[in-house]
Protein backbone atom coordinates (compact mmCIF):
# COMPACT_ATOMS: atom_id res chain seq x y z
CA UNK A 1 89.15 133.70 183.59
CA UNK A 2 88.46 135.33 180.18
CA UNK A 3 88.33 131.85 178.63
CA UNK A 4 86.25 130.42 181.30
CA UNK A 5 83.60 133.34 180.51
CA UNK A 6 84.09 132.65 177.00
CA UNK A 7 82.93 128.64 177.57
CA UNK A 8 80.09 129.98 179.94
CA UNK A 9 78.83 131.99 177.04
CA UNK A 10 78.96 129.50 174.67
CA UNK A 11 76.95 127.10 177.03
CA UNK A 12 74.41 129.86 177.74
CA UNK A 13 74.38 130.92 173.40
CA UNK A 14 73.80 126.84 172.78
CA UNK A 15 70.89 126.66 175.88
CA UNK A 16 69.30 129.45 174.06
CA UNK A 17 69.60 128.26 170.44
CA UNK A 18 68.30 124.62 171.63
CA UNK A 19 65.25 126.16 173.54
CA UNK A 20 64.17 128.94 170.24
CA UNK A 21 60.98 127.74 168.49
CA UNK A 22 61.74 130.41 165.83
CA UNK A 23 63.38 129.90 162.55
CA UNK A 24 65.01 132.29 160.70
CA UNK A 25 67.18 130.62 158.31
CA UNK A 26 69.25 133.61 157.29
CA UNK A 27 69.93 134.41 161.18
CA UNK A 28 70.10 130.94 162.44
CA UNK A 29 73.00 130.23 160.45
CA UNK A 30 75.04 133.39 161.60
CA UNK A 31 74.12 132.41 165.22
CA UNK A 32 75.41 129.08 164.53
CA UNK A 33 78.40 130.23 162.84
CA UNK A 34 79.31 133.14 165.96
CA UNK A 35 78.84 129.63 168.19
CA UNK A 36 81.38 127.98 166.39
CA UNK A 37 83.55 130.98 166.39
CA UNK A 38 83.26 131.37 169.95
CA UNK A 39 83.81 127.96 170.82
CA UNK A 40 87.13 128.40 169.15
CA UNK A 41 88.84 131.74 169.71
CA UNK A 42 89.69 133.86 172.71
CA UNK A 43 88.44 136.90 172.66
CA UNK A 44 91.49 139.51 171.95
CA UNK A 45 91.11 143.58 172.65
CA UNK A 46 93.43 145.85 170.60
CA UNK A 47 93.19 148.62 173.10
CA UNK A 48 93.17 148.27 176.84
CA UNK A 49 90.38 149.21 178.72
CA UNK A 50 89.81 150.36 182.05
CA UNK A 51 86.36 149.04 183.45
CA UNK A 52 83.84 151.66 184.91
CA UNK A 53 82.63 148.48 187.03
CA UNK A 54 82.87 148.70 190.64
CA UNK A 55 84.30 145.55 192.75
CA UNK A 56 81.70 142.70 193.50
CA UNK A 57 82.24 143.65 197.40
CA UNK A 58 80.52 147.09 196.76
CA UNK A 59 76.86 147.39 197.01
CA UNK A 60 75.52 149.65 194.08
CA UNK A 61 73.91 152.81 195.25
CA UNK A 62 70.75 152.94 193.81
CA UNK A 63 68.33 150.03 193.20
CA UNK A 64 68.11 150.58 189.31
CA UNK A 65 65.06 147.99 188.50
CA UNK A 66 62.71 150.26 191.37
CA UNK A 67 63.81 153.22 189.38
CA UNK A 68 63.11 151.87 186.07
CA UNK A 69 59.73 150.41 187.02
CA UNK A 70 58.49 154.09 188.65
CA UNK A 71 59.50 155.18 185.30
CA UNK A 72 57.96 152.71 182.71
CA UNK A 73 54.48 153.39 185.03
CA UNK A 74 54.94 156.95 185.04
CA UNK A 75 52.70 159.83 182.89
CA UNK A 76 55.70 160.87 181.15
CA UNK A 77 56.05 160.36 177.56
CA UNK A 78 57.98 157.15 175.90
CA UNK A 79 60.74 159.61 174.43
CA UNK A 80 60.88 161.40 178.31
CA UNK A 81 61.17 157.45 179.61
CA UNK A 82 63.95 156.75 176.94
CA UNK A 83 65.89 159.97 178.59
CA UNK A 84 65.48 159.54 182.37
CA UNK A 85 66.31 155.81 182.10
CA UNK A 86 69.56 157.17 179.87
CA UNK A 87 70.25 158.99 182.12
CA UNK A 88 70.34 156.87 185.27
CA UNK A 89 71.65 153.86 183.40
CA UNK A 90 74.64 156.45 182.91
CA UNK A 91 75.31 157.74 186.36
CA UNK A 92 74.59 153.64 187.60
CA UNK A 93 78.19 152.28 188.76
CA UNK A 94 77.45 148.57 187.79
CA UNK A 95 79.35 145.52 189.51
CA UNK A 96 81.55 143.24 187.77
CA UNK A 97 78.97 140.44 188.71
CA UNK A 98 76.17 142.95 186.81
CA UNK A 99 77.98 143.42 183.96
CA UNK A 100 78.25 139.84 183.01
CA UNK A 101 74.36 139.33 183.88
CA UNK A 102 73.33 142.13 181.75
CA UNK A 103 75.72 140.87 179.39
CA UNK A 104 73.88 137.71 179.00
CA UNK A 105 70.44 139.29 179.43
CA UNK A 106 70.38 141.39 176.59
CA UNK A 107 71.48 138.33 174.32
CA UNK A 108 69.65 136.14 175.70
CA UNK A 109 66.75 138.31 174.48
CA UNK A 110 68.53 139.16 171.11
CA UNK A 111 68.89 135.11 170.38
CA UNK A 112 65.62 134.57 171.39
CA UNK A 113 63.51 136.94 169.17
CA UNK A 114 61.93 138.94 171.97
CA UNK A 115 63.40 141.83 172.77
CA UNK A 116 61.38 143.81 170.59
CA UNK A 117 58.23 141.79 170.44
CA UNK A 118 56.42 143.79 172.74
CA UNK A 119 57.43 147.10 172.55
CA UNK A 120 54.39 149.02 174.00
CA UNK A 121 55.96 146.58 177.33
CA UNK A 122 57.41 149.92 178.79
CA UNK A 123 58.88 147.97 182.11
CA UNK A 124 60.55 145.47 179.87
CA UNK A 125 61.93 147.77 177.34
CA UNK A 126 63.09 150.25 179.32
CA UNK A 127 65.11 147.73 181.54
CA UNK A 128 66.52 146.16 178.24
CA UNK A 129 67.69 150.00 177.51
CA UNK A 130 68.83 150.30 180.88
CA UNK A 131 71.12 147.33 180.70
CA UNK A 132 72.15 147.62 177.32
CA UNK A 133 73.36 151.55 178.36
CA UNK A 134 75.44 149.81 181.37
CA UNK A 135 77.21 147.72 179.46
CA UNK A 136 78.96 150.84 178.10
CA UNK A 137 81.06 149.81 181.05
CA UNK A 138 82.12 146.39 180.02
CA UNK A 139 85.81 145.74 179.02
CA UNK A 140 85.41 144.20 176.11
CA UNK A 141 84.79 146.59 173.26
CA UNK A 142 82.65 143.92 170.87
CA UNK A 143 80.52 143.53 174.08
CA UNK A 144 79.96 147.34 174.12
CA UNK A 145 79.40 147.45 170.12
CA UNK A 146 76.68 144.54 171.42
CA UNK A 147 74.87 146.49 173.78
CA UNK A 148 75.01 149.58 171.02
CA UNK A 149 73.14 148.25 168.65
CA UNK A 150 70.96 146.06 170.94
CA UNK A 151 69.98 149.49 172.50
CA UNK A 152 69.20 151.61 169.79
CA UNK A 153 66.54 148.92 168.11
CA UNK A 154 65.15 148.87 171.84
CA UNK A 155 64.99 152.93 171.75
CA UNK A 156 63.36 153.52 168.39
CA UNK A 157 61.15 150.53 168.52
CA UNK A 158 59.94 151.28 172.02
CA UNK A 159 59.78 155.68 171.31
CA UNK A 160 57.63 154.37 167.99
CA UNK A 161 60.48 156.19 165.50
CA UNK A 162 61.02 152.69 163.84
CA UNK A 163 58.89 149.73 163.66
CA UNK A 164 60.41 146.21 163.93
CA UNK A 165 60.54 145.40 160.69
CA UNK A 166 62.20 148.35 159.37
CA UNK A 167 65.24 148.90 157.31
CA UNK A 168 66.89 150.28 160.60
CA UNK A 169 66.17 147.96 163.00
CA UNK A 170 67.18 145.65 160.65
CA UNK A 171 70.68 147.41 160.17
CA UNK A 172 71.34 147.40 163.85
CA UNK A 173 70.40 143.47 163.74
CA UNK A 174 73.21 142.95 161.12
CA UNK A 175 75.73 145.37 163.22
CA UNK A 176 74.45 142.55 166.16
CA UNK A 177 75.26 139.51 164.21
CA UNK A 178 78.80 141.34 163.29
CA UNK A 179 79.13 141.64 166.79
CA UNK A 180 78.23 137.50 167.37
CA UNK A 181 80.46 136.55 165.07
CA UNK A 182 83.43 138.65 166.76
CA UNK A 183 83.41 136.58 169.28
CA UNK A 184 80.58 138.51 171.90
């Protein structure tokens, strides 16, 4: 199963590599490298984890992407948006079947260059946070160290603490690429 997920991703990763207009030398040889890596290694956990995920079978409870929309169109502020979508995304019981979607959301949007383009996009950003937060579920802990760093560029880009081309963002986008190469 893992390794079936494991050639899935790869597929998806080399779909979105083929289809990027944008070239980044520095970062288009690290993607190509965590490719490669991923195309031949299983992905191993040194701890077990037990998944927060609920079965397929079980319908979530709340319809998370109505919440988040009411939110990014609401008169709060972007830091009060940030919270209540933390929030939520933390009480959400995700699917197995979500997991793996948001999975490949969030690096779909990572590979891709986008996921801080528009960061005045308060719909699209806070879903990106909202998915990124979920994956604090997932069972496998580079996965989670993924989502980590994915969300925290999406938070201070989108609150206005950082702007995309700062030092920080572009620390969390090196703790991504670590996380690429390990096999995400």
């Amino acid at each position: 199963m893992k390794k079936s997920l494991l050639v899935l991703s790869v597929l998806v990763l080399s779909s979105l590599l083929s289809a990027c207009t944008v070239t980044k030398t520095e970062e288009t040889k690290q993607v190509s490298t965590a490719v490669s890596q991923i195309e031949n290694a299983d992905v191993v956990t040194d701890e077990p984890y037990i998944s927060g995920a609920v079965e397929q079978t079980e319908q979530a409870a709340i319809d998370w992407q109505t919440a988040v929309n009411e939110l990014a169109i609401s008169d709060r502020s972007s830091t009060e948006k940030v919270e209540a979508t933390e929030k939520l995304a933390r009480e959400y019981n995700p699917t197995t079947e979500e997991l793996e979607v948001f999975k490949y959301h969030v690096l779909q949007e990572f590979m891709s260059f986008n996921y801080l383009k528009d960061g005045s996009n308060a719909e699209y950003m806070l879903s990106n946070l909202f998915q990124s937060i979920v994956l604090e579920h997932h069972e496998v802990p580079v996965v989670r160290d993924f989502a980590l760093a994915f969300y925290h560029n999406t938070k201070n880009v989108f609150t206005g603490v950082e702007e995309m081309d700062s030092d920080s963002v572009k620390a969390y986008e090196e703790q991504l690429y670590k996380a690429l190469n390990h096999g995400t």
